[in-house]
PDB file of N, CA and C in Angstrom:
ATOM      1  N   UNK A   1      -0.136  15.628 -61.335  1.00  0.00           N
ATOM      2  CA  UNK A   1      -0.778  14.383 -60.880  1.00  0.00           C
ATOM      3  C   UNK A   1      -2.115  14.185 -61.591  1.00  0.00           C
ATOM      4  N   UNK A   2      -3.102  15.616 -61.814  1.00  0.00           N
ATOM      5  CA  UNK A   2      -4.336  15.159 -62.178  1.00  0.00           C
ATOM      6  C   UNK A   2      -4.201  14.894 -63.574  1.00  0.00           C
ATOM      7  N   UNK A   3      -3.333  15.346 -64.520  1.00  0.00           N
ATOM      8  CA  UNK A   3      -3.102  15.362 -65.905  1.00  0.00           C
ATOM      9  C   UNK A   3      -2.465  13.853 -66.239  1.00  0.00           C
ATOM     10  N   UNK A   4      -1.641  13.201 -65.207  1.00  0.00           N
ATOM     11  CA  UNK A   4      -0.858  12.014 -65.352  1.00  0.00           C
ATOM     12  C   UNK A   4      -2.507  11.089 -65.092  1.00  0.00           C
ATOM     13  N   UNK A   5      -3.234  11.308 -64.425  1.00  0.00           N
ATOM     14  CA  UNK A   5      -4.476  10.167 -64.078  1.00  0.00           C
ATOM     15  C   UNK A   5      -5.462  10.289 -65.293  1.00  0.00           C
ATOM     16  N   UNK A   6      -5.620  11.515 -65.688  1.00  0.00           N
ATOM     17  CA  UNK A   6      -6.300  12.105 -67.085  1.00  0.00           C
ATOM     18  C   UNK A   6      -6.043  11.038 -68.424  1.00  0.00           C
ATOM     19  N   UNK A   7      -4.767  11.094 -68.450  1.00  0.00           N
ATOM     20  CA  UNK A   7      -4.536  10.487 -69.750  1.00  0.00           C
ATOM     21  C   UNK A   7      -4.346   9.019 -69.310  1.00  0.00           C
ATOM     22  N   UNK A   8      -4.338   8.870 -68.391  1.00  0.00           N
ATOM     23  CA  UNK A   8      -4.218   6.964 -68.036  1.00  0.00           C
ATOM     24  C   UNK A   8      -5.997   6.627 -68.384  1.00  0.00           C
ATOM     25  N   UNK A   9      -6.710   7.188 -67.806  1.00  0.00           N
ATOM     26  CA  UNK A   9      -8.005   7.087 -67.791  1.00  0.00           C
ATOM     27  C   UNK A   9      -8.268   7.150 -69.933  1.00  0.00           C
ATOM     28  N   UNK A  10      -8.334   8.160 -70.182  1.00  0.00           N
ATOM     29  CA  UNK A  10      -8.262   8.296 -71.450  1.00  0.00           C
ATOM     30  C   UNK A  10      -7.608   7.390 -72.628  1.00  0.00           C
ATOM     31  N   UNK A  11      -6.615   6.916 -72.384  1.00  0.00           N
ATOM     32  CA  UNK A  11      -5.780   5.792 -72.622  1.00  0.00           C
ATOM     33  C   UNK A  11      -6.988   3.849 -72.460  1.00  0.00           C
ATOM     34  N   UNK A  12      -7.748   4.208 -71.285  1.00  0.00           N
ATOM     35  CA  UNK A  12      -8.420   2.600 -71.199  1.00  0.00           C
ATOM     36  C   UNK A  12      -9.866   3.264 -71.670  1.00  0.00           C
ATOM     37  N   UNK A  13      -9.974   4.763 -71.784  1.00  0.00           N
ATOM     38  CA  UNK A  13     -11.327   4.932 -72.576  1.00  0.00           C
ATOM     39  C   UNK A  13     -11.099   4.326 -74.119  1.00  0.00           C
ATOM     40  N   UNK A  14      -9.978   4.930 -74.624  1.00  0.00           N
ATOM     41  CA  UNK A  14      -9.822   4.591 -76.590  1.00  0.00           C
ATOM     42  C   UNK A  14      -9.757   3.439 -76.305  1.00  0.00           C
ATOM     43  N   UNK A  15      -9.083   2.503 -75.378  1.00  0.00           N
ATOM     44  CA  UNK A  15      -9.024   0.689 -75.967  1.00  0.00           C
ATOM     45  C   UNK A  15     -10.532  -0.204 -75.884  1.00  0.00           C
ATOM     46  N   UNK A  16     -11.149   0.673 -74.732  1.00  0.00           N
ATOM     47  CA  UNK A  16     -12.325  -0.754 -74.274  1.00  0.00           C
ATOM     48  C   UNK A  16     -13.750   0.340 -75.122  1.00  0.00           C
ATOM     49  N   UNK A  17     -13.773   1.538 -75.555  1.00  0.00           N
ATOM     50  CA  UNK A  17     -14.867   2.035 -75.864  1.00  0.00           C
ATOM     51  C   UNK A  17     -15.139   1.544 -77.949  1.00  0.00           C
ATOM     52  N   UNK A  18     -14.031   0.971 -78.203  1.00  0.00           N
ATOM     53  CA  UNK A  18     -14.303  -0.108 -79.354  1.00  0.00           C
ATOM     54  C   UNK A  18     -14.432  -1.224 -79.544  1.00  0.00           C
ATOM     55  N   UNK A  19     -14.782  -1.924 -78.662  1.00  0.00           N
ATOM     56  CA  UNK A  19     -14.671  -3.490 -78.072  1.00  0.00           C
ATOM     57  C   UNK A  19     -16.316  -3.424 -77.663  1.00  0.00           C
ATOM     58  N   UNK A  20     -16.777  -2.346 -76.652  1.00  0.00           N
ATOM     59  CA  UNK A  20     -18.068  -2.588 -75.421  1.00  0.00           C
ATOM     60  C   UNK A  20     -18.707  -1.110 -76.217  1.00  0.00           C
ATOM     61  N   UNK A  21     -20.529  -1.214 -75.709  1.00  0.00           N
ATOM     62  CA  UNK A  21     -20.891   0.025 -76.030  1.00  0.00           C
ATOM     63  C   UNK A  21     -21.050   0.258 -74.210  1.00  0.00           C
ATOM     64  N   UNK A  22     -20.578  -0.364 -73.341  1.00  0.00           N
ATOM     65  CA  UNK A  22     -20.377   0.302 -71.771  1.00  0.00           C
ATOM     66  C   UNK A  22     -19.553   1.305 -71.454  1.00  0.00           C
ATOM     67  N   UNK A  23     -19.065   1.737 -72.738  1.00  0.00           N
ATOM     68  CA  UNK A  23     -17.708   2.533 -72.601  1.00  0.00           C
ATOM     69  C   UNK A  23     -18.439   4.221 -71.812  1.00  0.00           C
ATOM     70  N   UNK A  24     -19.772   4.352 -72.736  1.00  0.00           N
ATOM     71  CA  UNK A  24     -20.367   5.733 -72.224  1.00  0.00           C
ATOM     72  C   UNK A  24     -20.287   5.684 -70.988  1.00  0.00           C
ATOM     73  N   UNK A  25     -20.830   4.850 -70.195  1.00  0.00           N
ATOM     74  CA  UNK A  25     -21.135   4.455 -68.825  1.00  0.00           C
ATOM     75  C   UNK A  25     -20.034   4.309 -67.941  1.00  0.00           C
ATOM     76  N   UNK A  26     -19.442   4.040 -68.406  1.00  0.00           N
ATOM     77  CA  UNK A  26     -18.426   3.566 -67.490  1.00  0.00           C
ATOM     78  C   UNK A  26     -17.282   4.921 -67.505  1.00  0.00           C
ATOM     79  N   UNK A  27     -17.429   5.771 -68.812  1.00  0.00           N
ATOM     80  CA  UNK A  27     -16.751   7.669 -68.785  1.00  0.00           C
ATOM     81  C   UNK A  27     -17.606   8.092 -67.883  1.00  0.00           C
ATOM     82  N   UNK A  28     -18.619   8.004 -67.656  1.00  0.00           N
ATOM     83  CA  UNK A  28     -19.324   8.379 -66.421  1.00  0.00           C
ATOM     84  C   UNK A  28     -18.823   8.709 -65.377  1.00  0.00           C
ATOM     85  N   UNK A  29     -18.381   7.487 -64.683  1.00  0.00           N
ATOM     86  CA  UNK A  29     -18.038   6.662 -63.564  1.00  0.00           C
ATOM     87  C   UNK A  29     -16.879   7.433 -63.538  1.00  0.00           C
ATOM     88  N   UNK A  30     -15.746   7.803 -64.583  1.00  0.00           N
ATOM     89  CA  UNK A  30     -14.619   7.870 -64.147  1.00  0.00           C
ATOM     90  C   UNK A  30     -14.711   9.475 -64.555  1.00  0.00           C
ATOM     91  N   UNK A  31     -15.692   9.931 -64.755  1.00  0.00           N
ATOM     92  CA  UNK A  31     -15.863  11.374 -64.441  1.00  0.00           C
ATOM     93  C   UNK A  31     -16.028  11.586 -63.324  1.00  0.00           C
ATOM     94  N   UNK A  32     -16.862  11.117 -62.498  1.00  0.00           N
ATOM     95  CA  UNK A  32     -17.257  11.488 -60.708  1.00  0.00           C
ATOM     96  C   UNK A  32     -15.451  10.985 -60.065  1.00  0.00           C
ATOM     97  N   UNK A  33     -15.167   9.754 -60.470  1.00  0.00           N
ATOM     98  CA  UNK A  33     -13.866   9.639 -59.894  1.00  0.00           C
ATOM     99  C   UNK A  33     -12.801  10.878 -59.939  1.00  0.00           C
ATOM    100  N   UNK A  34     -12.630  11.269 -61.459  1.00  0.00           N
ATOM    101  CA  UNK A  34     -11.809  12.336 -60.989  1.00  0.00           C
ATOM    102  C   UNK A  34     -12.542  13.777 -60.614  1.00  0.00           C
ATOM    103  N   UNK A  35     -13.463  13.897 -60.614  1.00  0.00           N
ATOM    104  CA  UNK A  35     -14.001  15.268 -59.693  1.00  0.00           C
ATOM    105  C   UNK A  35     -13.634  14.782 -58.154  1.00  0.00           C
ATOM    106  N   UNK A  36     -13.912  13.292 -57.480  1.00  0.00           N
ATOM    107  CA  UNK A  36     -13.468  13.351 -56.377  1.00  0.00           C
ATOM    108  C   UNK A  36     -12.535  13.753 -55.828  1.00  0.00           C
ATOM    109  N   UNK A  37     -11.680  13.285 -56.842  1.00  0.00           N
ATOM    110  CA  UNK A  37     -10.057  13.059 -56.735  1.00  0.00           C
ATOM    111  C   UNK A  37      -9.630  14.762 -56.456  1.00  0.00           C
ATOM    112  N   UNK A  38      -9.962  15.363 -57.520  1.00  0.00           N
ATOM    113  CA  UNK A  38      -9.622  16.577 -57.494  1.00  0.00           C
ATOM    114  C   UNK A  38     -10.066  17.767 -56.367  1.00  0.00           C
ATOM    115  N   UNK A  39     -11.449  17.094 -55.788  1.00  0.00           N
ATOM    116  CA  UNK A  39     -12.177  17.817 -55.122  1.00  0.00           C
ATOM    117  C   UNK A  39     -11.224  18.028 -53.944  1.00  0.00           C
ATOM    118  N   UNK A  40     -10.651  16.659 -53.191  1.00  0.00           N
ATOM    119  CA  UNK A  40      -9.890  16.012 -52.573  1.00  0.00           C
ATOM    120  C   UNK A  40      -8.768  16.808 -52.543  1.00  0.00           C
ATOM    121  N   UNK A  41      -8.189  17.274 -53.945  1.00  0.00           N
ATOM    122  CA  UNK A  41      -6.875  18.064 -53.573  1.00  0.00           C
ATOM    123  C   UNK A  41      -6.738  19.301 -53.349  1.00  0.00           C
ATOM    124  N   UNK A  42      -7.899  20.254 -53.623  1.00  0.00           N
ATOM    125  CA  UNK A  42      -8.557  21.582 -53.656  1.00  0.00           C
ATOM    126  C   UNK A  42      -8.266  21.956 -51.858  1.00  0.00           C
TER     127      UNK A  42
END
């Protein structure tokens, strides 16, 4: 499950982080998301 959300995430990092320079910011964001996520399944 966490590897299937990994690469979905990773997948809308490569499309929008050549388009926006929000891309850093927003890997941020979806770093705390999946520590939640994971924290969550621990």
């Amino acid at each position: 499950l966490n590897s299937g959300l990994v690469e979905k995430y990773s997948d809308e990092d490569s499309n929008s982080s050549s388009s926006s320079s929000s891309s850093s910011s927003k890997a941020e964001s979806v770093k705390t998301e999946l520590a939640n996520i994971i924290a969550l399944h621990k």
